[in-house]
C-alpha atoms as a PDB file:
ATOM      1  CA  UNK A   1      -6.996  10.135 -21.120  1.00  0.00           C
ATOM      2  CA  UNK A   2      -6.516   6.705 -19.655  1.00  0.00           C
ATOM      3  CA  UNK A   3      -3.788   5.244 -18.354  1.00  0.00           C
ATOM      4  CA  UNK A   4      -0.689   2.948 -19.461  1.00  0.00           C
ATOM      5  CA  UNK A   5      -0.703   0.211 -16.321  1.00  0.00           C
ATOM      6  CA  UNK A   6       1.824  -2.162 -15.758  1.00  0.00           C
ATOM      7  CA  UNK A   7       2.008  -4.889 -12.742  1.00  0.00           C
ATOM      8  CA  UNK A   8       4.526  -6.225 -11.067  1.00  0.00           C
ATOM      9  CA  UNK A   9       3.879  -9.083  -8.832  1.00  0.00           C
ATOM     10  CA  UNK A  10       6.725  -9.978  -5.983  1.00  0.00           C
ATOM     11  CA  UNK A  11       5.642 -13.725  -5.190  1.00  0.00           C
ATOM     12  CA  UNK A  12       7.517 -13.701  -2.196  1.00  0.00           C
ATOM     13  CA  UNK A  13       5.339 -11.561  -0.117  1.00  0.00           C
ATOM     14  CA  UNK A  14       2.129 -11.587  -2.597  1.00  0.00           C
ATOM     15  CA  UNK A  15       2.466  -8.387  -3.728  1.00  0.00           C
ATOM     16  CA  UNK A  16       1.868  -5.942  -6.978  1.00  0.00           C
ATOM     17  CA  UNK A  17       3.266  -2.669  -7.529  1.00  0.00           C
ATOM     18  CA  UNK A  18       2.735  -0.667 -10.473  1.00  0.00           C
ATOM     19  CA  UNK A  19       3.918   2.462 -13.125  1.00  0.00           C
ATOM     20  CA  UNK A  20       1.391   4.336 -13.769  1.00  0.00           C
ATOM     21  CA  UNK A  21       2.146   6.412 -16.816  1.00  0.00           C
ATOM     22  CA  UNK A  22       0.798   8.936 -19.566  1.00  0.00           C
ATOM     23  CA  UNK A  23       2.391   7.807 -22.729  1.00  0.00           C
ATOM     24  CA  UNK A  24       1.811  10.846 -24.228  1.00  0.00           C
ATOM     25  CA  UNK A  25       3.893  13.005 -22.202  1.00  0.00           C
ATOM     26  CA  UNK A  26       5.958  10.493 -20.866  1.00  0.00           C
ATOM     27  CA  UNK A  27       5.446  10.795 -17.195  1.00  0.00           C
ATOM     28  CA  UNK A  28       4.808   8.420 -14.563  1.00  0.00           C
ATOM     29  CA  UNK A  29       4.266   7.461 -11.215  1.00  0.00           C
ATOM     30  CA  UNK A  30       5.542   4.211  -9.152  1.00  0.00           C
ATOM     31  CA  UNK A  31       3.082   2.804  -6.601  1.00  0.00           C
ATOM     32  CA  UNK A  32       3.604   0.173  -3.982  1.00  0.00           C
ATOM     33  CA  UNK A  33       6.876  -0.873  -4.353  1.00  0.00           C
ATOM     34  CA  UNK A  34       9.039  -3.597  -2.932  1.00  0.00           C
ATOM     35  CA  UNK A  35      12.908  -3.502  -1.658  1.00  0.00           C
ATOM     36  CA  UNK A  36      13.358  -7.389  -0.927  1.00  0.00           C
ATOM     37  CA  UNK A  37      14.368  -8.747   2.080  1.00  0.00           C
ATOM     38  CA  UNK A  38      15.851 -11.782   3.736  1.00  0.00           C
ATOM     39  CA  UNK A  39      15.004 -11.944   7.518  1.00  0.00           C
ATOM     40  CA  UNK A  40      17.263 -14.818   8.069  1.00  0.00           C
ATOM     41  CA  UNK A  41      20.435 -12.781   6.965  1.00  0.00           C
ATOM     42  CA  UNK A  42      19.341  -9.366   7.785  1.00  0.00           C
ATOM     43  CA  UNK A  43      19.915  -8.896   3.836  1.00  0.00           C
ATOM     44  CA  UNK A  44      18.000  -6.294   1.546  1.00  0.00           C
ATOM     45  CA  UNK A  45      18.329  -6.812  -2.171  1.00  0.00           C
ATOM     46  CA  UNK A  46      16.798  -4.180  -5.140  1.00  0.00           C
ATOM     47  CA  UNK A  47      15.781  -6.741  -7.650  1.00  0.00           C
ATOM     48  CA  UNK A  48      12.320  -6.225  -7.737  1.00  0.00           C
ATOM     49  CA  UNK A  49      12.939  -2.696  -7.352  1.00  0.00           C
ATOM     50  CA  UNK A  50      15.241  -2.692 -10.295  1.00  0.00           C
ATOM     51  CA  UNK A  51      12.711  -4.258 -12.357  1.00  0.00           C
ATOM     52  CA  UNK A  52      10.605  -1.823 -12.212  1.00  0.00           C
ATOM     53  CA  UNK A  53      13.734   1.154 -13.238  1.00  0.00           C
ATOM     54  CA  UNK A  54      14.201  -1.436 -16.209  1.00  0.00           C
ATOM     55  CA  UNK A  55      11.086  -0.697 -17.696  1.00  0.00           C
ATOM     56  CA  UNK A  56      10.775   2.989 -16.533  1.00  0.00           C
ATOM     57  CA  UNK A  57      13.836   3.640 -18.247  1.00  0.00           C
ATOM     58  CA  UNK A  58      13.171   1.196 -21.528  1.00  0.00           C
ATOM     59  CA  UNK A  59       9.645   3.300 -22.147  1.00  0.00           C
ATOM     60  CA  UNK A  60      11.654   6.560 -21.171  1.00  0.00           C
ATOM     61  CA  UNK A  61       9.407   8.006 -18.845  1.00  0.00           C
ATOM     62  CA  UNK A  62      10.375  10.644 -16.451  1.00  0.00           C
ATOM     63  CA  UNK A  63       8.890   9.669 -12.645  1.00  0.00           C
ATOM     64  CA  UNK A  64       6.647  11.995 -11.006  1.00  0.00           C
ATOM     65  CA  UNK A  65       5.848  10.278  -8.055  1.00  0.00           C
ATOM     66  CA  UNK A  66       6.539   7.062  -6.193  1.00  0.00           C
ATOM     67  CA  UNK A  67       3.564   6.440  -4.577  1.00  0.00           C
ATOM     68  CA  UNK A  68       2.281   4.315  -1.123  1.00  0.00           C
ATOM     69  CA  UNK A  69      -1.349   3.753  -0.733  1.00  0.00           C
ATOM     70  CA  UNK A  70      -0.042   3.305   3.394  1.00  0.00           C
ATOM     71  CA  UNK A  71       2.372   1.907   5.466  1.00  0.00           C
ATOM     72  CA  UNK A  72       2.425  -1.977   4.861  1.00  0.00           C
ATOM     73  CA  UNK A  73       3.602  -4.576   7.509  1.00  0.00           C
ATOM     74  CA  UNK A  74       4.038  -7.309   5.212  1.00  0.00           C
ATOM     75  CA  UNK A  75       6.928  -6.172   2.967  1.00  0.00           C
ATOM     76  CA  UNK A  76       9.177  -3.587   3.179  1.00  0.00           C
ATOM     77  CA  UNK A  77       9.365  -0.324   0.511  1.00  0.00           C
ATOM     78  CA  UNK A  78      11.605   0.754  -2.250  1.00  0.00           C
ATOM     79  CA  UNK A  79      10.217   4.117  -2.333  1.00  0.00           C
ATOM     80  CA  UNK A  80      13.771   5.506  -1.417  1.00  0.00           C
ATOM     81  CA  UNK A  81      15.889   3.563  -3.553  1.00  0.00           C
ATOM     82  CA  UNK A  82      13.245   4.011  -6.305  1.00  0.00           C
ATOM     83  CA  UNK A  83      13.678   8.254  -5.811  1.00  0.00           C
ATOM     84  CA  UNK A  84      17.733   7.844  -6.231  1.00  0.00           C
ATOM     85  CA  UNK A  85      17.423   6.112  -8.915  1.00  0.00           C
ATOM     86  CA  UNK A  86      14.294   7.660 -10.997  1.00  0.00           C
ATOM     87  CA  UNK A  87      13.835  10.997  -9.351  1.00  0.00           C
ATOM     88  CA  UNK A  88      10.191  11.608  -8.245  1.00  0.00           C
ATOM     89  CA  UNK A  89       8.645  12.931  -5.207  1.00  0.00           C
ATOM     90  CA  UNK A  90       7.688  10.299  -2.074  1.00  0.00           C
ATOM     91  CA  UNK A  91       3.875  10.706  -1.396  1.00  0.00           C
ATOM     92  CA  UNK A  92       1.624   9.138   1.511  1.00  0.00           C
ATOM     93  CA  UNK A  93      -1.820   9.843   2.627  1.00  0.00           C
ATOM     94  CA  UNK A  94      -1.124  12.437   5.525  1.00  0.00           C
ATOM     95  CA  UNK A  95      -2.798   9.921   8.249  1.00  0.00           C
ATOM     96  CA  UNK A  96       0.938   8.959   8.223  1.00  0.00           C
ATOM     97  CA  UNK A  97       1.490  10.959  11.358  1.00  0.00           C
ATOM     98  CA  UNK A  98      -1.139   8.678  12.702  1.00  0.00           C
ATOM     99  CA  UNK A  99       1.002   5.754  12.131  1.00  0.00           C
ATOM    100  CA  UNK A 100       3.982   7.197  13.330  1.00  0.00           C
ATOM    101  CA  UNK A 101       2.701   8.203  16.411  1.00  0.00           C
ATOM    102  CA  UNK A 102       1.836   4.623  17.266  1.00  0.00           C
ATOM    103  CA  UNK A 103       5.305   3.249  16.049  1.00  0.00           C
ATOM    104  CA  UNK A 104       7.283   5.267  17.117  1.00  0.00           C
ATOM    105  CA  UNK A 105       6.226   4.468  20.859  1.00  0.00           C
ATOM    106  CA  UNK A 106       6.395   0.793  20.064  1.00  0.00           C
ATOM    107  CA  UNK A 107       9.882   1.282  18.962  1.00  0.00           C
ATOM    108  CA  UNK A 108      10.791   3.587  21.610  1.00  0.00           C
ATOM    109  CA  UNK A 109      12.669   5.624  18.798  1.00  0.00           C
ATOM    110  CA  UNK A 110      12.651   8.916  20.945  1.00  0.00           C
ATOM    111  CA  UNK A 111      12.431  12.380  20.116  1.00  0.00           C
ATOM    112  CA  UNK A 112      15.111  12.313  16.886  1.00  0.00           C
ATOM    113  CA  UNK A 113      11.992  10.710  14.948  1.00  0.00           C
ATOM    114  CA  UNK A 114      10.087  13.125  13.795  1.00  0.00           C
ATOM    115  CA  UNK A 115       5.861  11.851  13.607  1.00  0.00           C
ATOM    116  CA  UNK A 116       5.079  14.563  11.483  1.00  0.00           C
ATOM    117  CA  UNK A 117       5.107  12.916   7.953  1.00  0.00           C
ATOM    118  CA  UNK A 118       8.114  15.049   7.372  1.00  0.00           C
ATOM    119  CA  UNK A 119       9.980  11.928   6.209  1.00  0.00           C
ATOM    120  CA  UNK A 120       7.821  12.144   2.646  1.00  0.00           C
ATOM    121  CA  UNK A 121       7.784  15.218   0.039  1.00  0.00           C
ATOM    122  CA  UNK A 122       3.944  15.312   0.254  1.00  0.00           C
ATOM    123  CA  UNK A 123       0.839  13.966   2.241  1.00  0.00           C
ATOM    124  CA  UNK A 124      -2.299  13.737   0.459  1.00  0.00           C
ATOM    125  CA  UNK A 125      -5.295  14.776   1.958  1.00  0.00           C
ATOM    126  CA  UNK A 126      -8.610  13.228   0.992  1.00  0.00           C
ATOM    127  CA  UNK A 127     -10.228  14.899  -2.119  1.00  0.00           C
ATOM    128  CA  UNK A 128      -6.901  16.141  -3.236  1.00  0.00           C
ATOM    129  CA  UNK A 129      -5.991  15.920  -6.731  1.00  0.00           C
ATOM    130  CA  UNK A 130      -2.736  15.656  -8.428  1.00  0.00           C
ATOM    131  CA  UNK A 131      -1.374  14.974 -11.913  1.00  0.00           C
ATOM    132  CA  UNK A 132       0.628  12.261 -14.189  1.00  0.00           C
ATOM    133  CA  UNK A 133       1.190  13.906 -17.158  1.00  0.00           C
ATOM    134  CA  UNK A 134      -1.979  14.816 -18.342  1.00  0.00           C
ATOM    135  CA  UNK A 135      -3.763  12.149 -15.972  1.00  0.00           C
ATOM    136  CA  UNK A 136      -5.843  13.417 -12.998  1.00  0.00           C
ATOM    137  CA  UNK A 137      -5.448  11.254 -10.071  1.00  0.00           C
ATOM    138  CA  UNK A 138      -7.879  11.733  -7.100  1.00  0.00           C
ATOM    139  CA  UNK A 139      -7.508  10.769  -3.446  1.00  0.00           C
ATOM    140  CA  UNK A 140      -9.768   9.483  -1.160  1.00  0.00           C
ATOM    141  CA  UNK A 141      -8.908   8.425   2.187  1.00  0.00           C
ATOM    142  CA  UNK A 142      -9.806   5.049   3.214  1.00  0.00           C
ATOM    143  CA  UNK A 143      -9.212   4.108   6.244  1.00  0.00           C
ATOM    144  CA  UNK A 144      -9.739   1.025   8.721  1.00  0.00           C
ATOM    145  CA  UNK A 145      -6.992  -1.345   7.471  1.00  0.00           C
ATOM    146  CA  UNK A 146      -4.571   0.654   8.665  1.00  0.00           C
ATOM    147  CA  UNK A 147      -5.513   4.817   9.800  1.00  0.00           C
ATOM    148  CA  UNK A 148      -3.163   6.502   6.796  1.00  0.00           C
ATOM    149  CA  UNK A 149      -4.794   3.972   3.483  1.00  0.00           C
ATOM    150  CA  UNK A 150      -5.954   5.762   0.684  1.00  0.00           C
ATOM    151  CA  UNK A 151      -7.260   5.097  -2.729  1.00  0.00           C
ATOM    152  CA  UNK A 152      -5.918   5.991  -6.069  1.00  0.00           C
ATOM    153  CA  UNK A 153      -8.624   7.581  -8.618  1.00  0.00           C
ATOM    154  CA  UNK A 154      -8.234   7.266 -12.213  1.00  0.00           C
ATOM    155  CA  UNK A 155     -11.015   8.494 -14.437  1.00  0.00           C
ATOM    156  CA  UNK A 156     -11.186   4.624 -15.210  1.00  0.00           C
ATOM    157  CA  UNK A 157      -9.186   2.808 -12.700  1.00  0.00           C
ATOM    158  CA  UNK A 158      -8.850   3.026  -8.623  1.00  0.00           C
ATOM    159  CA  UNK A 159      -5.806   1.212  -6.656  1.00  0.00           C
ATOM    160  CA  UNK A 160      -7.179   0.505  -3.509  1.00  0.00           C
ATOM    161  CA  UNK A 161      -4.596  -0.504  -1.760  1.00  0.00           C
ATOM    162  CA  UNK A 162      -5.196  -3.292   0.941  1.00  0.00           C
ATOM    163  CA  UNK A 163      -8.754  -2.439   1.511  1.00  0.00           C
ATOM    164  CA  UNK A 164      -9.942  -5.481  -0.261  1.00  0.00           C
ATOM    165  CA  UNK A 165      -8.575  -8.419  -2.212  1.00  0.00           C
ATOM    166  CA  UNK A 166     -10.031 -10.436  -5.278  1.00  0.00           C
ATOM    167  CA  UNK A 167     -13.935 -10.674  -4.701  1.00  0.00           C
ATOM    168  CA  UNK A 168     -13.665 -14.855  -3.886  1.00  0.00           C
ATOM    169  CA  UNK A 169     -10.973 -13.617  -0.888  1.00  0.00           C
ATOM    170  CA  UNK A 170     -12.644 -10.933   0.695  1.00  0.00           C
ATOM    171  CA  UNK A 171     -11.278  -7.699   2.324  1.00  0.00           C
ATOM    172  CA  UNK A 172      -8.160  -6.458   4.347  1.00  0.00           C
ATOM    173  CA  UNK A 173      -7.486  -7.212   8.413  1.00  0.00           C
ATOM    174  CA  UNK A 174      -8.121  -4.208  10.818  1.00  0.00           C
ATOM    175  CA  UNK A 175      -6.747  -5.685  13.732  1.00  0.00           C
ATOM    176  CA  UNK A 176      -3.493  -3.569  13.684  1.00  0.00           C
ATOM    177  CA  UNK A 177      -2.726  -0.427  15.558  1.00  0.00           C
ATOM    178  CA  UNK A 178      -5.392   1.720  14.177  1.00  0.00           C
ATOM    179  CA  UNK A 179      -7.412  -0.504  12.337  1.00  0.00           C
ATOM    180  CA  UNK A 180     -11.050  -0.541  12.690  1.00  0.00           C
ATOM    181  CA  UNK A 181     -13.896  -3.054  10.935  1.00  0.00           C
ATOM    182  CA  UNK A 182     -16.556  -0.726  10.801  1.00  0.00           C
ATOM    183  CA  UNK A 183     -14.245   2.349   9.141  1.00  0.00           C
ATOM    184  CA  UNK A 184     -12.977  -0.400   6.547  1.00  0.00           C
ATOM    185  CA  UNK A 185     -16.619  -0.778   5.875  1.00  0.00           C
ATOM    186  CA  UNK A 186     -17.675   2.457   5.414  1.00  0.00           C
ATOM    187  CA  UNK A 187     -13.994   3.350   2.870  1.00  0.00           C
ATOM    188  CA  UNK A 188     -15.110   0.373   1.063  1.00  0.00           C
ATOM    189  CA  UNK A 189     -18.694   1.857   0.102  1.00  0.00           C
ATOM    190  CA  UNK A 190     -17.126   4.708  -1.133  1.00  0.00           C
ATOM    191  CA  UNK A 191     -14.996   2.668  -3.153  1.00  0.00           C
ATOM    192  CA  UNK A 192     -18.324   1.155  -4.753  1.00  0.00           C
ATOM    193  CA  UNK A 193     -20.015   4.324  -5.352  1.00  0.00           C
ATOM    194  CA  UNK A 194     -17.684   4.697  -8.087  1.00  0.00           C
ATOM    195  CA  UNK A 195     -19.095   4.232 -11.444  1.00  0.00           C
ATOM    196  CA  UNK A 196     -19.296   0.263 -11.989  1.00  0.00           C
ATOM    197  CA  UNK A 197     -17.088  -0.241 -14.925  1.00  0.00           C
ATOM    198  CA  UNK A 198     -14.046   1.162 -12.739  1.00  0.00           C
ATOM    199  CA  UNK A 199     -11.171  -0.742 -12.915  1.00  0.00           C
ATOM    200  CA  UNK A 200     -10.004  -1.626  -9.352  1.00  0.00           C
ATOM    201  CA  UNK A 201      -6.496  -2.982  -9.268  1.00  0.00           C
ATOM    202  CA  UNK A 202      -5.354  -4.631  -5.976  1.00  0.00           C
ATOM    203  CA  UNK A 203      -2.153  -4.460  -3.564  1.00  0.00           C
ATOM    204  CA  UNK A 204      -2.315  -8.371  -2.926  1.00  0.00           C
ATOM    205  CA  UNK A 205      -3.455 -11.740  -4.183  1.00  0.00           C
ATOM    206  CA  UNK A 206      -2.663 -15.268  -1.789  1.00  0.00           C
ATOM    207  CA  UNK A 207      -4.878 -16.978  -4.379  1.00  0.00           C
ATOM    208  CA  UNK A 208      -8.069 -18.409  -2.774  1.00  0.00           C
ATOM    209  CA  UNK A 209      -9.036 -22.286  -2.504  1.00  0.00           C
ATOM    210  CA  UNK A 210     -10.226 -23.634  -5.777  1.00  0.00           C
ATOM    211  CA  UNK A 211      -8.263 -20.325  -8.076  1.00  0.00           C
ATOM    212  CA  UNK A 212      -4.721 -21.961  -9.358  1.00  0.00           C
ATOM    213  CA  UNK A 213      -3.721 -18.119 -10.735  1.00  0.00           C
ATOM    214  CA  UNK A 214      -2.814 -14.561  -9.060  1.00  0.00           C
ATOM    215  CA  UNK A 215      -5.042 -12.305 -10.068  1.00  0.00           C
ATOM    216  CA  UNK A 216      -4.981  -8.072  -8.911  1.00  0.00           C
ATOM    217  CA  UNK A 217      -7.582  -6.784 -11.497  1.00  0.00           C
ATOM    218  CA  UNK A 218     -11.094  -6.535 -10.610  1.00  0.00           C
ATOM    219  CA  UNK A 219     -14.132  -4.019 -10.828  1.00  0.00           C
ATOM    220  CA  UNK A 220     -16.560  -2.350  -8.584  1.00  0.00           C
ATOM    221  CA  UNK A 221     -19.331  -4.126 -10.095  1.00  0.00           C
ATOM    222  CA  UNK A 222     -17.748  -7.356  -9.642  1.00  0.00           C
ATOM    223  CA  UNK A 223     -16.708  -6.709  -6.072  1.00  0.00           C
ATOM    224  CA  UNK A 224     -20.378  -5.547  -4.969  1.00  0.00           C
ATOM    225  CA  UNK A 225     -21.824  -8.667  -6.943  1.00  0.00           C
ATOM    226  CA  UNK A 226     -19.199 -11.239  -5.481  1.00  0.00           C
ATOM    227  CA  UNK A 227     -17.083 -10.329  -2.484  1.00  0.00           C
ATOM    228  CA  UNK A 228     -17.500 -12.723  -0.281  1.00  0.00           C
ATOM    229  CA  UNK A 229     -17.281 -10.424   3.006  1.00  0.00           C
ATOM    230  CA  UNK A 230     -19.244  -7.445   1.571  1.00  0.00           C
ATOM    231  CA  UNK A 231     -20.913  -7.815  -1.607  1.00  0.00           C
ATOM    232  CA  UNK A 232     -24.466  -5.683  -2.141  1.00  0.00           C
ATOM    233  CA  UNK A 233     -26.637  -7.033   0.751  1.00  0.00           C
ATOM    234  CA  UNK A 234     -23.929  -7.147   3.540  1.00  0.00           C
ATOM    235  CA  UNK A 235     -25.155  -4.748   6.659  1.00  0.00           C
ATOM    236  CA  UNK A 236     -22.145  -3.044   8.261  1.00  0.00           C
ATOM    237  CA  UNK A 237     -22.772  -4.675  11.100  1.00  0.00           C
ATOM    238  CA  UNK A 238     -22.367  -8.059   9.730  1.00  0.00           C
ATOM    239  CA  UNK A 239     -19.671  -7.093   8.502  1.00  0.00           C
ATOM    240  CA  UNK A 240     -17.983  -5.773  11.353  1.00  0.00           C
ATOM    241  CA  UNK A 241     -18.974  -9.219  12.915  1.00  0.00           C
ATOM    242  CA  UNK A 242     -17.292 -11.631  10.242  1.00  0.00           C
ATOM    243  CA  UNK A 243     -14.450  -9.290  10.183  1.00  0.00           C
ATOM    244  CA  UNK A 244     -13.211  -9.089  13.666  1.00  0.00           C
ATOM    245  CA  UNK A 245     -14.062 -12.957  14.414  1.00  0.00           C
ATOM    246  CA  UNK A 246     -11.608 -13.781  11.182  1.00  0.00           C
ATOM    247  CA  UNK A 247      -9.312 -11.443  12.476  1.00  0.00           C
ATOM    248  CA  UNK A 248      -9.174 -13.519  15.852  1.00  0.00           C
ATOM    249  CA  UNK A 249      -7.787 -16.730  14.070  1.00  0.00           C
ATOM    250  CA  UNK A 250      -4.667 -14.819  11.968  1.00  0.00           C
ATOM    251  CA  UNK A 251      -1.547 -14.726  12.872  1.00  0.00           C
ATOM    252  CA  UNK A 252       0.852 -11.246  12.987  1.00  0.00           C
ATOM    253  CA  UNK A 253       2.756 -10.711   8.908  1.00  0.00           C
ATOM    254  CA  UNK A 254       5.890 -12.592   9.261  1.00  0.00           C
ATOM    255  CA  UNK A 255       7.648  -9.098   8.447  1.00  0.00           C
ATOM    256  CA  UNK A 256       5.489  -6.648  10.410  1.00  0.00           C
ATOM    257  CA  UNK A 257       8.074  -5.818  12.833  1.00  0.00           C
ATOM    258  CA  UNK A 258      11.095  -5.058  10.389  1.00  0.00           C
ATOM    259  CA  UNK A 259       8.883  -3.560   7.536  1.00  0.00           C
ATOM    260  CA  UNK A 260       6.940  -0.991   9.348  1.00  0.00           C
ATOM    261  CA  UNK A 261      10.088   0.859  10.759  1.00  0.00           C
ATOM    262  CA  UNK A 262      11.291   0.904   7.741  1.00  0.00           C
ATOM    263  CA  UNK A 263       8.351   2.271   5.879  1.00  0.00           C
ATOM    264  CA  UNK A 264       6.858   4.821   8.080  1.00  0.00           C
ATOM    265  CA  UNK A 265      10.604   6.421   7.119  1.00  0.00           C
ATOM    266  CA  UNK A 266       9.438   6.776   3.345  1.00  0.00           C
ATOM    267  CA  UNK A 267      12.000   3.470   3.008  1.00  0.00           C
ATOM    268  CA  UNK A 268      14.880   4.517   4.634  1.00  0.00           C
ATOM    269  CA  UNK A 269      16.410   2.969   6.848  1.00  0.00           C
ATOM    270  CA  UNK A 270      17.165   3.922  10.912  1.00  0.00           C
ATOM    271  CA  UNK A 271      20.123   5.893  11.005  1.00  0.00           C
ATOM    272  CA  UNK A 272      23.397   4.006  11.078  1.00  0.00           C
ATOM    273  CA  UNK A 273      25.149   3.616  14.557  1.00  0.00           C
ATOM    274  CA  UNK A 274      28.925   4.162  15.941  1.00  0.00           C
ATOM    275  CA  UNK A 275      29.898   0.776  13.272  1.00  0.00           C
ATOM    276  CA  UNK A 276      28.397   2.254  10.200  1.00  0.00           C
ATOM    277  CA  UNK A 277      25.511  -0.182  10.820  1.00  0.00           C
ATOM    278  CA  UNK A 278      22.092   0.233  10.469  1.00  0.00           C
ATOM    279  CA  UNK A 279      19.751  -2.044  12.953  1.00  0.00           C
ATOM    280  CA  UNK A 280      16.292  -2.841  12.922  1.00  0.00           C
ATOM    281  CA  UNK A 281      14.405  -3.114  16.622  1.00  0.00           C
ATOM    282  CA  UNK A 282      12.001  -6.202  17.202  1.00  0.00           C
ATOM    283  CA  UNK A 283      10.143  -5.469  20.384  1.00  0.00           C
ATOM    284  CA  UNK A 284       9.532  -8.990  22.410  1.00  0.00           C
ATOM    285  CA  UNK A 285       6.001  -9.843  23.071  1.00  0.00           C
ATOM    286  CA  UNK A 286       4.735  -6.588  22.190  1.00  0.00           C
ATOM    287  CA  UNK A 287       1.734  -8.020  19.998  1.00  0.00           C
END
């Protein structure tokens, strides 16, 4: 049974969520999402978020699942505002902990935060399998952007999260907490062991020199023909090589700091103080 697929791409921080859904039986699942956010004014908004319900609720599915393939640091998640509105259950790839752990210390949130994963209604393990109607989805952890990524399987498709972007701009940073060159290297070849018509759809596109459109839509075959950090013929350790000497010149996501708090709480945000207020930390000079 394949899938019905629809994109949404947020310009303003370059990415693409999507509903994943079985037609047939009306279910879906809601991957990626954005809450939008205005750093200068401290100001969230839901209109990406709510374009996204719009169609959910025009095709008259029922949600499943809203989905995160990990915890990004360069826009912050609907996930929660998606579940009061739609229903579903919040998912992660149960690495979370992983993440938390890290965070946590960084924020010094002390022991009320629980780095457990407890924050989500389920953590996938790799090789689980769940269902979207009558669609099997797979997971298979893929670490080395970030320790909690995992991939999406589809009989036909795979959403691979930030492991790699369009084949003429190459493949995700590991130079965050937990990130590693060589274990992005080694989730990536399991990505192109899959079959090479598999349709691999993308969390970002920045549009590379010389391309005037987005794009998010690729293949395995194309990737191992054509990425320009790892197509067929690239040794892990060249790899590992180009990738940590890029990630020297790149500066830290302009929204790492208030997005990750946000997300490793399945899109909630910190608990409100004395005012009614809810604050995000920014720890000085910690990266």
């Amino acid at each position: 049974m394949q899938a019905d697929i629809r994109a949404f791409f947020d310009e303003e921080t370059f990415t693409v969520s999507y509903v994943i859904a079985d037609p047939a039986a009306g279910r879906a699942a809601i991957l990626d999402s954005v809450l939008d956010y205005n750093p200068a004014a401290g100001r969230t908004s839901t209109r990406s978020a709510d374009s996204i319900v719009a169609h959910v609720r025009e095709r008259g599915f029922a949600v499943d699942w809203i989905l995160e393939t990990h915890v990004h640091a360069d826009h912050l998640t609907a996930a929660s505002y998606l579940k009061e509105k739609l229903g579903g259950r919040l998912a992660i790839g149960a690495k979370v902990a992983t993440v938390q752990q890290t965070f946590a210390k960084l924020y010094n949130l002390g022991p009320d935060f629980k780095v457990d994963g407890s924050q989500f209604d389920r953590l996938f393990a790799d090789g689980e399998t769940f269902g979207i109607g009558g669609i099997e989805v797979r997971i298979m952890a893929t670490p080395g952007h970030t320790p909690a990524c995992v991939t999406y399987v589809l009989a036909e498709a795979a959403f691979v999260g930030d492991t790699m972007f369009m084949p003429d701009y190459g493949s995700a940073r590991c130079d965050f907490p937990g990130g590693d060159a060589r274990t992005l290297y080694r989730s990536i070849q399991r990505i192109f062991a899959l079959p090479p018509a598999t349709r691999l759809y993308l969390l970002h596109d920045y549009k590379a020199p010389g391309r005037d459109r987005y794009a998010w839509e690729t293949s395995v075959a194309e990737q191992r023909a054509k990425n320009i950090h790892l197509h067929d013929g690239i040794g892990e350790n060249d790899f590992v090589k180009l990738r940590t000497e890029r990630d020297r010149t790149l500066t830290m996501p302009k929204l790492i700091l208030p997005a990750v708090q946000v997300n490793m709480r399945a899109g909630s945000m910190p608990p409100p103080e004395s005012n009614g207020t809810s604050y995000l930390k920014i720890p000085l000079n910690a990266f």
